[in-house]
Every structure is written in structure tokens, then in C-alpha cells.
C-alpha atoms as a PDB file:
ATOM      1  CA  UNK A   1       6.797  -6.687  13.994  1.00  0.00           C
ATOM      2  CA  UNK A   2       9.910  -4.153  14.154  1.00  0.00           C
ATOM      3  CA  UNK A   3      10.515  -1.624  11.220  1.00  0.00           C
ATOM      4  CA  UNK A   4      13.621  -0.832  10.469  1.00  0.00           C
ATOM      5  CA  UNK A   5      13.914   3.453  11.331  1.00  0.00           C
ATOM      6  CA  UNK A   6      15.197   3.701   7.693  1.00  0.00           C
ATOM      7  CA  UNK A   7      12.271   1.759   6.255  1.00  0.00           C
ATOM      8  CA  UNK A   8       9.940   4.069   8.036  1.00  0.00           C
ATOM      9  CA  UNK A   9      11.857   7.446   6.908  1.00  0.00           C
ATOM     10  CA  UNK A  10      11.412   6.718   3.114  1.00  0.00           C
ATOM     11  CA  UNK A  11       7.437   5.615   3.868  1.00  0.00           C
ATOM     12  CA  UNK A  12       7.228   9.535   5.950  1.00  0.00           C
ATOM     13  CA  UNK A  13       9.296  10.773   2.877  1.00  0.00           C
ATOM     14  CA  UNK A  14       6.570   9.526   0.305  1.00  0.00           C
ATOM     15  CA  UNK A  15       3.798   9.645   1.867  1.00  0.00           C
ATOM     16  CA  UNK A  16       4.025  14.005   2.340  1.00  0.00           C
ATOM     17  CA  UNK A  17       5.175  13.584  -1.544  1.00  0.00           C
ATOM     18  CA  UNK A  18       2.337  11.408  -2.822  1.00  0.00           C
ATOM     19  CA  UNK A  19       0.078  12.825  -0.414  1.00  0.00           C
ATOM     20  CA  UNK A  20      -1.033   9.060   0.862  1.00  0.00           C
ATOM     21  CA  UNK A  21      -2.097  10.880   4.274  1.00  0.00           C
ATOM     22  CA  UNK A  22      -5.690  10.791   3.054  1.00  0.00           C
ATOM     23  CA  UNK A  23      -5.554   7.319   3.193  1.00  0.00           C
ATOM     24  CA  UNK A  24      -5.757   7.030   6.749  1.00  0.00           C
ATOM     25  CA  UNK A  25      -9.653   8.607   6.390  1.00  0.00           C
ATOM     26  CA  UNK A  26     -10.867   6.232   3.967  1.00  0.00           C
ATOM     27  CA  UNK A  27      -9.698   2.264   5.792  1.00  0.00           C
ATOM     28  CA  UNK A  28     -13.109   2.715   8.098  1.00  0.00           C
ATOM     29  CA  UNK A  29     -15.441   2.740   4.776  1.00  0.00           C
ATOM     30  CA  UNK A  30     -13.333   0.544   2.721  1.00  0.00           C
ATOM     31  CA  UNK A  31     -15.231  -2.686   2.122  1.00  0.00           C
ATOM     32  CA  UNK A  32     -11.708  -5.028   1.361  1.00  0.00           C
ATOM     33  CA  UNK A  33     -10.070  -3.231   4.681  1.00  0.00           C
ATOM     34  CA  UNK A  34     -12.767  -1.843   7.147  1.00  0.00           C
ATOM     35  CA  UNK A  35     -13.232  -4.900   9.627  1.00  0.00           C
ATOM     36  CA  UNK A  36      -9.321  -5.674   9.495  1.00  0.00           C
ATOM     37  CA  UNK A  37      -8.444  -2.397  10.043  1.00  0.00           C
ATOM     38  CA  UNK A  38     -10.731  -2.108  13.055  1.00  0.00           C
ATOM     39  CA  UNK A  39      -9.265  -5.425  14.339  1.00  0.00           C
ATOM     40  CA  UNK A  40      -5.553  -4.526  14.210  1.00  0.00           C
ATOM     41  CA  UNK A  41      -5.981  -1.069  16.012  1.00  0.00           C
ATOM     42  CA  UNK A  42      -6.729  -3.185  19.014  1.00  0.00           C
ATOM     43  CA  UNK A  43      -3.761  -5.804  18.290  1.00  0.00           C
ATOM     44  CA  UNK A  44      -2.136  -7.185  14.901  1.00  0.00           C
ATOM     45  CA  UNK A  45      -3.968  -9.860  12.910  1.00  0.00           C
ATOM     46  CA  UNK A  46      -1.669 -12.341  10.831  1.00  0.00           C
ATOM     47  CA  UNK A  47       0.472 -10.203   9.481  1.00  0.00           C
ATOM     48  CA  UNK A  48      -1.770  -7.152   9.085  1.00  0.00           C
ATOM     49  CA  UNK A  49      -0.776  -4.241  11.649  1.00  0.00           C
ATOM     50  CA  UNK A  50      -1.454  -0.852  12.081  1.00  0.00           C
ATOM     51  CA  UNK A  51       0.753   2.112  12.235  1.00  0.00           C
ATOM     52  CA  UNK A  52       0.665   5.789  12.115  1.00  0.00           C
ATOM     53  CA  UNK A  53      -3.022   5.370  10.938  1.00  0.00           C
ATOM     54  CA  UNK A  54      -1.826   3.185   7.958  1.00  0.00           C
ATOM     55  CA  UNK A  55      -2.642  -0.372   7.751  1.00  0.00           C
ATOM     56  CA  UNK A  56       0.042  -2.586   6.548  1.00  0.00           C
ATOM     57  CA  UNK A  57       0.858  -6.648   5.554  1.00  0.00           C
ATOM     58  CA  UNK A  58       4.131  -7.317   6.309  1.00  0.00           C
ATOM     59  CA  UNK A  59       5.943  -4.187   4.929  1.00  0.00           C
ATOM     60  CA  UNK A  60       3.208  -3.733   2.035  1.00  0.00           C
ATOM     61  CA  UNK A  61       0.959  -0.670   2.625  1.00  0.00           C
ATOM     62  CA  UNK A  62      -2.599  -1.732   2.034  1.00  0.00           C
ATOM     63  CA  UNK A  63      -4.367   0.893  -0.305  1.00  0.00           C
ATOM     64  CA  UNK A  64      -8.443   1.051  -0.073  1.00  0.00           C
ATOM     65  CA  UNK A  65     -10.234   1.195  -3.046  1.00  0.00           C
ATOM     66  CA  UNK A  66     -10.309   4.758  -5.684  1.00  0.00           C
ATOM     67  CA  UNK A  67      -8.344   6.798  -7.045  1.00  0.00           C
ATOM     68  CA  UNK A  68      -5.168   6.720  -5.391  1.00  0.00           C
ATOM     69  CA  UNK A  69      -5.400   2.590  -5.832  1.00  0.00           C
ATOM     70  CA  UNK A  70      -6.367   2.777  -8.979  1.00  0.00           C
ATOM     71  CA  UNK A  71      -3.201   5.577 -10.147  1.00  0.00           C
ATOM     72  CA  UNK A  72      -0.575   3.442  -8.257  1.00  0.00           C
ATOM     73  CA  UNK A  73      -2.160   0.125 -10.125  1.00  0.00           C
ATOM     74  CA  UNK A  74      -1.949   1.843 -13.269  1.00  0.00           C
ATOM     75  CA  UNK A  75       1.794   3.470 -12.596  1.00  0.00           C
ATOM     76  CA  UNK A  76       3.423  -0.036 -11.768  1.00  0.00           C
ATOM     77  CA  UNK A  77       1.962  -1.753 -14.555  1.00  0.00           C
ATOM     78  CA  UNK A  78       2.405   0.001 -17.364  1.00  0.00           C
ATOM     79  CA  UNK A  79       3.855   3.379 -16.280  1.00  0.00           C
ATOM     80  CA  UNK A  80       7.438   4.483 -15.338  1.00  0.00           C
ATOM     81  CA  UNK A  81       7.214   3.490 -11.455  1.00  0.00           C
ATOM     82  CA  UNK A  82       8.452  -0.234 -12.059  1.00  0.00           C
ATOM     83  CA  UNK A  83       8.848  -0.596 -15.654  1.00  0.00           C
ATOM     84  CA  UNK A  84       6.384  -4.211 -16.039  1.00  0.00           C
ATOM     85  CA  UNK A  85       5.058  -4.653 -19.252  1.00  0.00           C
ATOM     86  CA  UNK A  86       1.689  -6.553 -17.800  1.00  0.00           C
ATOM     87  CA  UNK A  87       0.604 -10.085 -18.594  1.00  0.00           C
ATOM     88  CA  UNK A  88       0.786  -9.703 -23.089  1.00  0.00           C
ATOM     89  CA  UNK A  89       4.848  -9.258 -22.325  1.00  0.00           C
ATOM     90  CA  UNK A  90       6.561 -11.467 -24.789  1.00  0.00           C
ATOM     91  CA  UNK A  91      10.161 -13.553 -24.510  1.00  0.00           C
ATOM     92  CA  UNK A  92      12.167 -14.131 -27.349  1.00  0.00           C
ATOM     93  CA  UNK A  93      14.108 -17.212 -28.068  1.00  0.00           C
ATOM     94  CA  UNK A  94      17.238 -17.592 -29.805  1.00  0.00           C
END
């Protein structure tokens, strides 16, 4: 599956920001992530692939279970990286 160069600039950019390199550590003790990760080292699964160390679905980075999951979770949810109000959102009708 090709990445667009662009695609793959902005994921460098953030990851030395957010400091995701740590990530790359934890996918081998990860119980969601450790056999698929050791699968698609030898050759891509589905639509799970690795690259640069990072295991991806498509052109969603996979994030093992903590801290760092648990921070991101909680940011596009209910904090300022997205903006979504979570399931108790209410619509008005006119």
C-alpha cells in the first residue's frame, strides 16, 4: 500500500512532536497488537502493515495500550484535538 510522501512528512513531523517514537518498543508486549505486529514485519496482513517500526491499518496508526492511548483517547473526545462532544451530545430541533 503506497503513502503519499506528504502523508508520511506530517506523521515524521508529529511523531518527534508528540514523541510517539516510544511506541515502536511497546507493539511486541501489547496484548491487542503483539501477534499482528509480528505477522506484518514479515509481509502485510489485511490491511495492517508495518512501517518505520509503526504498525498501521490503512492510514490509521495503531496505538498499544497506556498512557499515550489513553491521552490521545481522552484529547479527541472531549479535549481540543477534534472538538467531539462524546456520545451525551444533544441536537436541537426547531
Amino acid at each position: 500500500m503506497p503513502f503519499h510522501d506528504d502523508i508520511f512528512l506530517l506523521f515524521q513531523l508529529n511523531a518527534c512532536i508528540l514523541g510517539f517514537e516510544h511506541l515502536k518498543g511497546l507493539y511486541a508486549s501489547d496484548k491487542d497488537f503483539r501477534e499482528l505486529y509480528a505477522t506484518c514485519h514479515k509481509h502485510p496482513k489485511y490491511d495492517f502493515l508495518v512501517y518505520d517500526g509503526y504498525l498501521f491499518k490503512g492510514t490509521h496508526l495503531c496505538i498499544p495500550k497506556g498512557g499515550t492511548r489513553e491521552l490521545l483517547v481522552r484529547e479527541f473526545h472531549g479535549g481540543s484535538l477534534v472538538g467531539h462532544d462524546g456520545e451525551n451530545k444533544k441536537t436541537s430541533t426547531a
